[in-house]
Structure formats: C-alpha cells, structure tokens
N, C-alpha and C. Protein backbone atom coordinates (compact mmCIF):
# COMPACT_ATOMS: atom_id res chain seq x y z
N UNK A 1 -36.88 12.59 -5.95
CA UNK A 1 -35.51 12.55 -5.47
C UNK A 1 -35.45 11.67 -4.23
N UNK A 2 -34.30 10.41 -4.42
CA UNK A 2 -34.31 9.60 -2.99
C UNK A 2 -32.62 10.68 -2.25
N UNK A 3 -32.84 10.30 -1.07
CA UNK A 3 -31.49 10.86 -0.35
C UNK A 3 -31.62 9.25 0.30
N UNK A 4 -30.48 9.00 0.43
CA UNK A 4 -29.26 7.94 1.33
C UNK A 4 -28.16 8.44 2.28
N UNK A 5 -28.54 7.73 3.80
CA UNK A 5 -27.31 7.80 4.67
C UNK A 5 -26.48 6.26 4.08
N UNK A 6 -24.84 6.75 3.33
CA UNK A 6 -24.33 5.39 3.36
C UNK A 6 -22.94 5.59 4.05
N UNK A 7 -23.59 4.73 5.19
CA UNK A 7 -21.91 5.20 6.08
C UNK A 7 -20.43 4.56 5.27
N UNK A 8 -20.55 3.78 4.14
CA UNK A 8 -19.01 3.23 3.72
C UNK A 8 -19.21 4.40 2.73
N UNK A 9 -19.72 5.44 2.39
CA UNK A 9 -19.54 6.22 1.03
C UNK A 9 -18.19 7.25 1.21
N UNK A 10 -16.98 6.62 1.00
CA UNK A 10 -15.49 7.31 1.50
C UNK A 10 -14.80 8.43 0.88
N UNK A 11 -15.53 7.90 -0.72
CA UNK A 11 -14.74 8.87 -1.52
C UNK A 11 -15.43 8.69 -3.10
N UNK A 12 -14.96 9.79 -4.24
CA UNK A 12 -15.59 10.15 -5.43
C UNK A 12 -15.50 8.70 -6.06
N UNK A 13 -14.98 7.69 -5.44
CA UNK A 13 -14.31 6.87 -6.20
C UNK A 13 -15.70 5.86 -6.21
N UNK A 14 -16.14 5.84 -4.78
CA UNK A 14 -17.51 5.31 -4.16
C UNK A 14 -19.00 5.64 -4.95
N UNK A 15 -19.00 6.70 -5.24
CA UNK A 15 -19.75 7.39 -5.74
C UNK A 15 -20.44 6.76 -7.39
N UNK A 16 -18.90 6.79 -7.99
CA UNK A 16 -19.21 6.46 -9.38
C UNK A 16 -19.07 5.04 -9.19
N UNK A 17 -18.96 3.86 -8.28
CA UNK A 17 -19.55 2.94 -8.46
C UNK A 17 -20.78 2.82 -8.35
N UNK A 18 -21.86 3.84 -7.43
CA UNK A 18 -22.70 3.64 -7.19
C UNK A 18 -23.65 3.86 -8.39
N UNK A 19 -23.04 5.00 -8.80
CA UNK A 19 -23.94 5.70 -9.82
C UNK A 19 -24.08 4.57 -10.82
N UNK A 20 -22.55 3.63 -11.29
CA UNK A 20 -22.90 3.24 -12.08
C UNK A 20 -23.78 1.86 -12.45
N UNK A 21 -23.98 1.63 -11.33
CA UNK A 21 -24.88 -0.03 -10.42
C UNK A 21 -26.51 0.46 -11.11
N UNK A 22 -26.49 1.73 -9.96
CA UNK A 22 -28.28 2.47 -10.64
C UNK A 22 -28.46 2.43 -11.90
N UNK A 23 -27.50 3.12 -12.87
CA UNK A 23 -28.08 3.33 -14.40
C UNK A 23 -27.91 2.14 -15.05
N UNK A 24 -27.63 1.24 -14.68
CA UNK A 24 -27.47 -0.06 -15.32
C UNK A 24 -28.95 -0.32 -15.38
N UNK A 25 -29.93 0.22 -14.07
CA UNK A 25 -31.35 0.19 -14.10
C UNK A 25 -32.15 1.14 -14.98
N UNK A 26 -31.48 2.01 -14.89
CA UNK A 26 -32.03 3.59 -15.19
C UNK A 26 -31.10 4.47 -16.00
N UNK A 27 -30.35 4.64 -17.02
CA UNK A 27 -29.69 4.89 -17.44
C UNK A 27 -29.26 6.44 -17.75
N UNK A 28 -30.73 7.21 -17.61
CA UNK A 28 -30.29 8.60 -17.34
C UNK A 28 -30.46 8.94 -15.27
N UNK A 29 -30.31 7.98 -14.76
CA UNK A 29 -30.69 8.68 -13.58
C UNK A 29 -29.55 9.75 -12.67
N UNK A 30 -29.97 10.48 -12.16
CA UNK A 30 -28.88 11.22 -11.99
C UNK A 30 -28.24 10.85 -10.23
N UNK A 31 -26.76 10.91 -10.25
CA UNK A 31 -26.18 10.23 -8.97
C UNK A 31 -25.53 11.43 -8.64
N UNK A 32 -25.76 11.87 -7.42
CA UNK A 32 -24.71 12.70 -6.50
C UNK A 32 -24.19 12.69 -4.96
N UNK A 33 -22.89 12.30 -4.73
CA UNK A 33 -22.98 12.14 -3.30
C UNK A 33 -22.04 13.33 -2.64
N UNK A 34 -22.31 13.16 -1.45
CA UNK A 34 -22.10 14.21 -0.61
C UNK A 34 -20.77 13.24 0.42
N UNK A 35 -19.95 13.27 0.00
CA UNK A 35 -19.22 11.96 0.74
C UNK A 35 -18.53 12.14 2.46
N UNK A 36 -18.31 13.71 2.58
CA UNK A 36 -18.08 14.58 3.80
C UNK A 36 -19.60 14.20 4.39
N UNK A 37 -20.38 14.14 4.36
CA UNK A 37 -21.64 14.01 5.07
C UNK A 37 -22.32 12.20 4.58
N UNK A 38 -21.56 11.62 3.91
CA UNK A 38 -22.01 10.23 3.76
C UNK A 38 -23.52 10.16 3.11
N UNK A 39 -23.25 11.00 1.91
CA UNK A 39 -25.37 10.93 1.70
C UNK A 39 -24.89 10.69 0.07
N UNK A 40 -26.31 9.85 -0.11
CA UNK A 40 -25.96 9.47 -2.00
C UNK A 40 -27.73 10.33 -2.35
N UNK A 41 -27.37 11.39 -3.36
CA UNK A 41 -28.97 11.95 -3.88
C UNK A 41 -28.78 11.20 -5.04
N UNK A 42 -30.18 10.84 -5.17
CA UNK A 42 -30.70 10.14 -6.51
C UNK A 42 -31.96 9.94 -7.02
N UNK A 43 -31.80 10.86 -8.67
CA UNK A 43 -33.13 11.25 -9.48
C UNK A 43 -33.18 10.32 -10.05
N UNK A 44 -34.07 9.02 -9.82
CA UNK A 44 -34.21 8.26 -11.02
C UNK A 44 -35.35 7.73 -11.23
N UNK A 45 -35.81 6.85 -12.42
CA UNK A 45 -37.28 6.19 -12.25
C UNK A 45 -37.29 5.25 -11.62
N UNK A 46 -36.89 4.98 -10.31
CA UNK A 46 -36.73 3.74 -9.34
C UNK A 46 -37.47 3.46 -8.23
N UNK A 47 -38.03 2.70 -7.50
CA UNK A 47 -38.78 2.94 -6.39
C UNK A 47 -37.66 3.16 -5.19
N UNK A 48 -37.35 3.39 -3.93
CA UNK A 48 -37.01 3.69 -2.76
C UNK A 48 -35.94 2.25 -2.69
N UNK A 49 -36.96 0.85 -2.61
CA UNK A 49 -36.86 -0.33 -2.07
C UNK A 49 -35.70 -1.08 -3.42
N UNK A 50 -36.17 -0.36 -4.60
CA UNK A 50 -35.13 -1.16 -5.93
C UNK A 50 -34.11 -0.60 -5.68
N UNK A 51 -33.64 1.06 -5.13
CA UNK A 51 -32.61 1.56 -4.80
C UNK A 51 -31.71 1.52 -3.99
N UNK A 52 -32.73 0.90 -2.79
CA UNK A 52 -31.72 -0.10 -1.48
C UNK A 52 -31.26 -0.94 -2.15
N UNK A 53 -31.89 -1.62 -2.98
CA UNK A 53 -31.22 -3.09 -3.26
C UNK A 53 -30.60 -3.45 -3.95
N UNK A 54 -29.93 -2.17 -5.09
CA UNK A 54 -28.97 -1.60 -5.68
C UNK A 54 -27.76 -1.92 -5.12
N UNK A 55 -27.81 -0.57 -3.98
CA UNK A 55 -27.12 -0.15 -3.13
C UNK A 55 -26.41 -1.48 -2.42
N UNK A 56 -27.49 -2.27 -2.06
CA UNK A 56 -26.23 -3.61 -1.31
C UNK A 56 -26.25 -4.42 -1.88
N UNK A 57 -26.81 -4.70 -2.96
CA UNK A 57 -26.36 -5.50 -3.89
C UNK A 57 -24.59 -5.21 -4.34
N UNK A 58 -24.34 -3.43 -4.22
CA UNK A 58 -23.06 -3.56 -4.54
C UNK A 58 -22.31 -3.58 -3.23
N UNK A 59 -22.28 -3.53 -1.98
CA UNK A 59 -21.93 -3.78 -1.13
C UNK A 59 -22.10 -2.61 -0.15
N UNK A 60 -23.14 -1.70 -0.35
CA UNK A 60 -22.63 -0.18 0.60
C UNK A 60 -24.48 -0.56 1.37
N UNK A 61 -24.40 -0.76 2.58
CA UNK A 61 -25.39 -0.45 3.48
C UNK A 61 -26.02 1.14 3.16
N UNK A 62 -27.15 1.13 3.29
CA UNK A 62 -28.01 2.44 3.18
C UNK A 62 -29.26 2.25 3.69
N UNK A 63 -29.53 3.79 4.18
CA UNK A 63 -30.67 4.15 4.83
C UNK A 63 -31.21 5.45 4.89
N UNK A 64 -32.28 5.48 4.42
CA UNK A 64 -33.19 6.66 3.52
C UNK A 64 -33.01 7.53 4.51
N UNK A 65 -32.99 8.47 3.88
CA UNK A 65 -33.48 9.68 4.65
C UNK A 65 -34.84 10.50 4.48
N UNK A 66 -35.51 10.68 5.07
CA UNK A 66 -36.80 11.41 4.92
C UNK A 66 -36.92 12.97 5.54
C-alpha cells in the first residue's frame, strides 16, 4: 500500500482522475482518497517512483507518506 500527501486533491471528482491515470498502468489497482485530509491510498503493482510519476504526469504534485 503507497499513501500520498496531494495538496490539489479537492474533491471525488480528483480522485477518479487519479485512479483512472494508475489503472491505465495497473488495471485492478485499487484508488482511495481521503480528500478532507488531501491523501491518495493506493494498492497496486507499481513501484513508489512509477506512482509519483503518474501522479504529475496528470498534474497533482505528491509526496509519500511513510
């Protein structure tokens, strides 16, 4: 499981773009964000670094949480 701080993550609307950027990689991976707390969880077969680059590839800055 990766967790993400993404400070533009505003709304459900955010979310399912994101989700749908990842499974384009990973197609069952699972996307959930927390958008009141700005966090994206994500189960997928991806490394950390392919998931950042997802992430701003579609335009939303992120930063792991550990």
């Amino acid at each position: 499981m990766h967790e993400f701080h993404v400070p533009e993550l505003h709304c459900q609307s955010c979310v399912t773009t994101l989700a749908a950027q990842i499974r384009r990689l990973d197609p069952v991976a699972e996307v959930n964000g927390l958008v009141s707390e700005r966090r994206l969880l994500v189960k997928a077969d991806l490394s950390e670094s392919e998931l950042l680059l997802v992430l701003s590839s579609a335009g939303y800055a992120a930063t792991p949480i550990t």
